[in-house]
N, C-alpha and C. Protein backbone atom coordinates (compact mmCIF):
# COMPACT_ATOMS: atom_id res chain seq x y z
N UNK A 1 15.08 5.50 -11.98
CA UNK A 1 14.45 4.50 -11.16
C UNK A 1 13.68 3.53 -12.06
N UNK A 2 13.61 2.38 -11.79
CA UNK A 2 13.03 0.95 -12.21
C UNK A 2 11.50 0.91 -12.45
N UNK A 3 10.57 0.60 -13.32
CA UNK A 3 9.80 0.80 -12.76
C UNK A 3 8.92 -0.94 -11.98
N UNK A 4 9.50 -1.43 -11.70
CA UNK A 4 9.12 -2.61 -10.49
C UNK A 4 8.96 -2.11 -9.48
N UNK A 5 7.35 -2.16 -8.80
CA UNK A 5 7.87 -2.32 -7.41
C UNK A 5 8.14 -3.43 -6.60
N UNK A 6 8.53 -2.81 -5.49
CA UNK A 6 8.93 -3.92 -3.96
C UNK A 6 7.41 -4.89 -4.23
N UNK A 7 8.28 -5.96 -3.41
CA UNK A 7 7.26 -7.11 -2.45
C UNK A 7 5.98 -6.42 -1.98
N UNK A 8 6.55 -5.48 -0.91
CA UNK A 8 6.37 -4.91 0.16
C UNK A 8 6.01 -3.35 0.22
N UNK A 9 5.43 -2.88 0.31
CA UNK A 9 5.66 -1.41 0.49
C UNK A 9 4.55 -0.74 1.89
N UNK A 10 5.08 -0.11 2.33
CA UNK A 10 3.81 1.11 3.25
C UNK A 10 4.31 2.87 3.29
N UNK A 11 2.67 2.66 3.40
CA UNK A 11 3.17 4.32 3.59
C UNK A 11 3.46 5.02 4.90
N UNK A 12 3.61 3.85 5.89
CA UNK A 12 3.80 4.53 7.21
C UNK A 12 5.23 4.76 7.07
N UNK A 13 6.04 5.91 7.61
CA UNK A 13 7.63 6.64 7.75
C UNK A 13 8.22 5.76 8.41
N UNK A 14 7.78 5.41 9.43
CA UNK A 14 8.35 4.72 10.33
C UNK A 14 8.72 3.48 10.10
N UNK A 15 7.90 2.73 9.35
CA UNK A 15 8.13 1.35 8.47
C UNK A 15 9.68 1.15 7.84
N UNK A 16 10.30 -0.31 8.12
CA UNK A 16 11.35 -0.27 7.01
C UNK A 16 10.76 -0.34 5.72
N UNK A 17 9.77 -0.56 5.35
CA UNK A 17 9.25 -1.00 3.93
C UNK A 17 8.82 0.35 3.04
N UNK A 18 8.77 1.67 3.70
CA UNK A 18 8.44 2.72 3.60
C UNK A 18 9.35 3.39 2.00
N UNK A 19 8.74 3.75 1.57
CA UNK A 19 9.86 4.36 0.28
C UNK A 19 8.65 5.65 -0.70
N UNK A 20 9.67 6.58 -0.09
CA UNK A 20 8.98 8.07 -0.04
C UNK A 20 8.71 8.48 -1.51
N UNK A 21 9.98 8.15 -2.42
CA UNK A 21 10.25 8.69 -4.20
C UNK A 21 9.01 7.28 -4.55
N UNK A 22 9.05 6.33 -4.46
CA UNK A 22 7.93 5.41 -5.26
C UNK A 22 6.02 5.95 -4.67
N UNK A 23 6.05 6.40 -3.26
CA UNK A 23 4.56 6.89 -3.29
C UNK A 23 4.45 8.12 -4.06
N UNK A 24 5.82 8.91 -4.29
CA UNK A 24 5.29 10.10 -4.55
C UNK A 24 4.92 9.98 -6.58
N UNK A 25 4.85 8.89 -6.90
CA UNK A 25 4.86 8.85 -8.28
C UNK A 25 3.64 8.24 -8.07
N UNK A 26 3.15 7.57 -6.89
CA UNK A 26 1.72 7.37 -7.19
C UNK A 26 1.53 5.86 -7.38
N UNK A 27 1.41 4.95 -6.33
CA UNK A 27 1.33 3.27 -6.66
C UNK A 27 -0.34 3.08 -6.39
N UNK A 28 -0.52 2.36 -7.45
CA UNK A 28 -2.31 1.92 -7.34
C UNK A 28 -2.10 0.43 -7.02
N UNK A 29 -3.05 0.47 -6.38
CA UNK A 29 -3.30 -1.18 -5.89
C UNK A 29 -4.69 -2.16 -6.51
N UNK A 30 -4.45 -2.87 -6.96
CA UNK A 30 -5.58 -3.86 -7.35
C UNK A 30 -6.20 -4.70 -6.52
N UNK A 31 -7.08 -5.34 -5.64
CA UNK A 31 -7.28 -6.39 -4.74
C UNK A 31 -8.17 -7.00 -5.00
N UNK A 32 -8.05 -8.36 -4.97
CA UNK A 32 -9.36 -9.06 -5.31
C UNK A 32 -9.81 -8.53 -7.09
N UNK A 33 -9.35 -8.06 -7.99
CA UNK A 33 -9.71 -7.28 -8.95
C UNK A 33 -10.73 -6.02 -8.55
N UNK A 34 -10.56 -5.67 -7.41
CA UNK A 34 -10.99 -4.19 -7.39
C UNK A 34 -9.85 -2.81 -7.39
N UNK A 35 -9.86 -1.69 -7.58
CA UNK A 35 -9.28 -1.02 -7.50
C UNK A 35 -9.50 -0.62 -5.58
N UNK A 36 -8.42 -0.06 -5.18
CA UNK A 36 -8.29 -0.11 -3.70
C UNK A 36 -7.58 1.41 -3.44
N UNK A 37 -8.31 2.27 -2.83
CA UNK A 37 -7.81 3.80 -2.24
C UNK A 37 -7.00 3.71 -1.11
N UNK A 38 -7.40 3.04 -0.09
CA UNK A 38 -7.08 2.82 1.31
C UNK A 38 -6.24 2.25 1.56
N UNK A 39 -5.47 1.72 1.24
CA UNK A 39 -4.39 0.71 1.42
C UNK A 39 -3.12 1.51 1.92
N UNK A 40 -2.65 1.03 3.16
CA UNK A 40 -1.76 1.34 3.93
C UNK A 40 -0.73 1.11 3.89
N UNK A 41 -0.15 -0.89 3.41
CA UNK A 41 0.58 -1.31 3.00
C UNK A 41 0.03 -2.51 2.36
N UNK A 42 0.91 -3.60 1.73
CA UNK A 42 0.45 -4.72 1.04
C UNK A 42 1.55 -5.66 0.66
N UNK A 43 1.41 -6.23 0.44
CA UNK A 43 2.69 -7.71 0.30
C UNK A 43 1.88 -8.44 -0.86
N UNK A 44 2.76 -8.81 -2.02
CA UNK A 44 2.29 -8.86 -3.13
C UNK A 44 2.24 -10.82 -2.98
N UNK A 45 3.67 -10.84 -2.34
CA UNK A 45 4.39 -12.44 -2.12
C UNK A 45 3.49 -13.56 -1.30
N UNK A 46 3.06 -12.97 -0.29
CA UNK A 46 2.24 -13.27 1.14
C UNK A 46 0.65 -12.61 0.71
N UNK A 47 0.09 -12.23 -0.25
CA UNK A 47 -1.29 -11.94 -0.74
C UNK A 47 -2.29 -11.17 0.11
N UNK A 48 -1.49 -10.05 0.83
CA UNK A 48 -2.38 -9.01 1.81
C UNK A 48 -2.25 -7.84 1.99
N UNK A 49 -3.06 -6.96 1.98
CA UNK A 49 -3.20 -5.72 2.00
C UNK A 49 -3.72 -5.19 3.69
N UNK A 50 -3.18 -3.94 4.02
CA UNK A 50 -3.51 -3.81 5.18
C UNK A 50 -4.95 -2.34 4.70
N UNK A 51 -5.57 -2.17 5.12
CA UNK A 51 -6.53 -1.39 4.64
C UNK A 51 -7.05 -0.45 5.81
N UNK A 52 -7.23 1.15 6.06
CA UNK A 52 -7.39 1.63 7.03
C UNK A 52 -9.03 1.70 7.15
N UNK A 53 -9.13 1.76 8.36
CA UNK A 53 -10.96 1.43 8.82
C UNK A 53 -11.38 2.98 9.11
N UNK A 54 -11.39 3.68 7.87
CA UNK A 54 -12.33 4.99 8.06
C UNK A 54 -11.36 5.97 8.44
N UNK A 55 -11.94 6.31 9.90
CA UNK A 55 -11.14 8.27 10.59
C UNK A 55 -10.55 7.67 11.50
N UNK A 56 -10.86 6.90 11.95
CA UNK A 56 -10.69 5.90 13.56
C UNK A 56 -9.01 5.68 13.21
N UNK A 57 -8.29 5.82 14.85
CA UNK A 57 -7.17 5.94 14.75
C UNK A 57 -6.88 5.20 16.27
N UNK A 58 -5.66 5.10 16.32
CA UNK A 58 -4.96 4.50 17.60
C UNK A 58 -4.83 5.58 18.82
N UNK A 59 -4.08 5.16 20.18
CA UNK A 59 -3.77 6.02 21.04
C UNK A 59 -2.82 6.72 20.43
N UNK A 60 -1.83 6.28 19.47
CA UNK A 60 -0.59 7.13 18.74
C UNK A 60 -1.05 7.81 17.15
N UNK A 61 -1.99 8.01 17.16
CA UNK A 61 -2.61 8.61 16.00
C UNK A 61 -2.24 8.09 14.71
N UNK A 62 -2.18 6.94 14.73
CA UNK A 62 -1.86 6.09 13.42
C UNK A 62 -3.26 5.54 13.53
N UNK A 63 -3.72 5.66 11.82
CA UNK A 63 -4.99 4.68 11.31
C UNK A 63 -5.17 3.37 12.13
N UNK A 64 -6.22 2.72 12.14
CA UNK A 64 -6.42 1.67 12.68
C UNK A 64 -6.74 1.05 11.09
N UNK A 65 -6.01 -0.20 11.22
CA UNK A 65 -6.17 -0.86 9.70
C UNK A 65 -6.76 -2.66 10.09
N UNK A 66 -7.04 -3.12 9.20
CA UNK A 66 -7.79 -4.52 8.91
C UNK A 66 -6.76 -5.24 7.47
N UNK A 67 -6.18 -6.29 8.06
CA UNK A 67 -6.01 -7.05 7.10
C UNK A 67 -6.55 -7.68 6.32
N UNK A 68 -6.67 -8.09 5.10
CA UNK A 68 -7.27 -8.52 3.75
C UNK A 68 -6.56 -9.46 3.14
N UNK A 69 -6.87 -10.25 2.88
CA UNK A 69 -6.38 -11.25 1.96
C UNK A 69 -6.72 -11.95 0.63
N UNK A 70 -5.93 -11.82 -0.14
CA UNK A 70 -6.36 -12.41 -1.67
C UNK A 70 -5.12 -12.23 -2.32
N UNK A 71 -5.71 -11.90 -3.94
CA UNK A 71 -4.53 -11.65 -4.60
C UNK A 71 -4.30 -10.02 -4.85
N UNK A 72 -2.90 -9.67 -5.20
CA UNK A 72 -2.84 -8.54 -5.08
C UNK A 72 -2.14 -7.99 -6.06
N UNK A 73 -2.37 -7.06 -7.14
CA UNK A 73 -1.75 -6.29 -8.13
C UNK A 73 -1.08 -4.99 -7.68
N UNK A 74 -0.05 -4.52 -7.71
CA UNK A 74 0.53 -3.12 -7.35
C UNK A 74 0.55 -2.57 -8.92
N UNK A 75 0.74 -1.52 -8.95
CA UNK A 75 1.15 -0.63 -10.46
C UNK A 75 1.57 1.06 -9.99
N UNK A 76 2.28 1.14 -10.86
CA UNK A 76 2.36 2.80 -11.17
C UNK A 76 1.45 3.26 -11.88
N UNK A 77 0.78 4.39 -11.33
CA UNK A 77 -0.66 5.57 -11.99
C UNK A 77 0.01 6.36 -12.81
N UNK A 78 1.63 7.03 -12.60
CA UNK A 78 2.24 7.48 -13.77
C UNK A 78 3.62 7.04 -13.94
N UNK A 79 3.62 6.37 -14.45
CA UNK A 79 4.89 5.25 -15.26
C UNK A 79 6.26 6.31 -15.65
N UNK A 80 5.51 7.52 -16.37
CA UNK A 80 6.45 8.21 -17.19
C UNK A 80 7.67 9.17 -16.33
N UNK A 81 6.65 9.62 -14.87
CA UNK A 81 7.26 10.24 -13.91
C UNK A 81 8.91 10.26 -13.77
């Protein structure tokens, strides 16, 4: 595997953007030049991160998230994987 990632990525299953072998190697996100834990999904092209708001969840037990906007760095935490 490459190590580029997508545009696009989330970690929701259900998502087409979803890609199970690239989270499991571990993608870090940069935002705004901060490092970012929470991040749900993000679009590198379109400059937004979706970010989950705490424990708080939906009627379908998916996170409740807040969009963000700026610039956005993706990376691999282990490259060598």
């Amino acid at each position: 595997m490459a190590d580029t990632l997508p545009d696009r990525l989330s970690t929701d299953p259900s998502s087409p953007y979803f890609n199970e072998e690239l989270l499991q190697r571990g993608v870090g996100i940069r935002f705004r030049g901060e490092e970012k834990t929470n991040v749900e999904e993000y679009c590198i092209s379109e400059g937004w991160v979706r970010v989950s708001m705490g424990k708080a969840v939906d009627r379908r037990g998916k996170p409740l998230t807040l969009k963000l906007t700026g610039t956005v760095e993706a990376y691999l935490r282990d490259p060598a994987a």
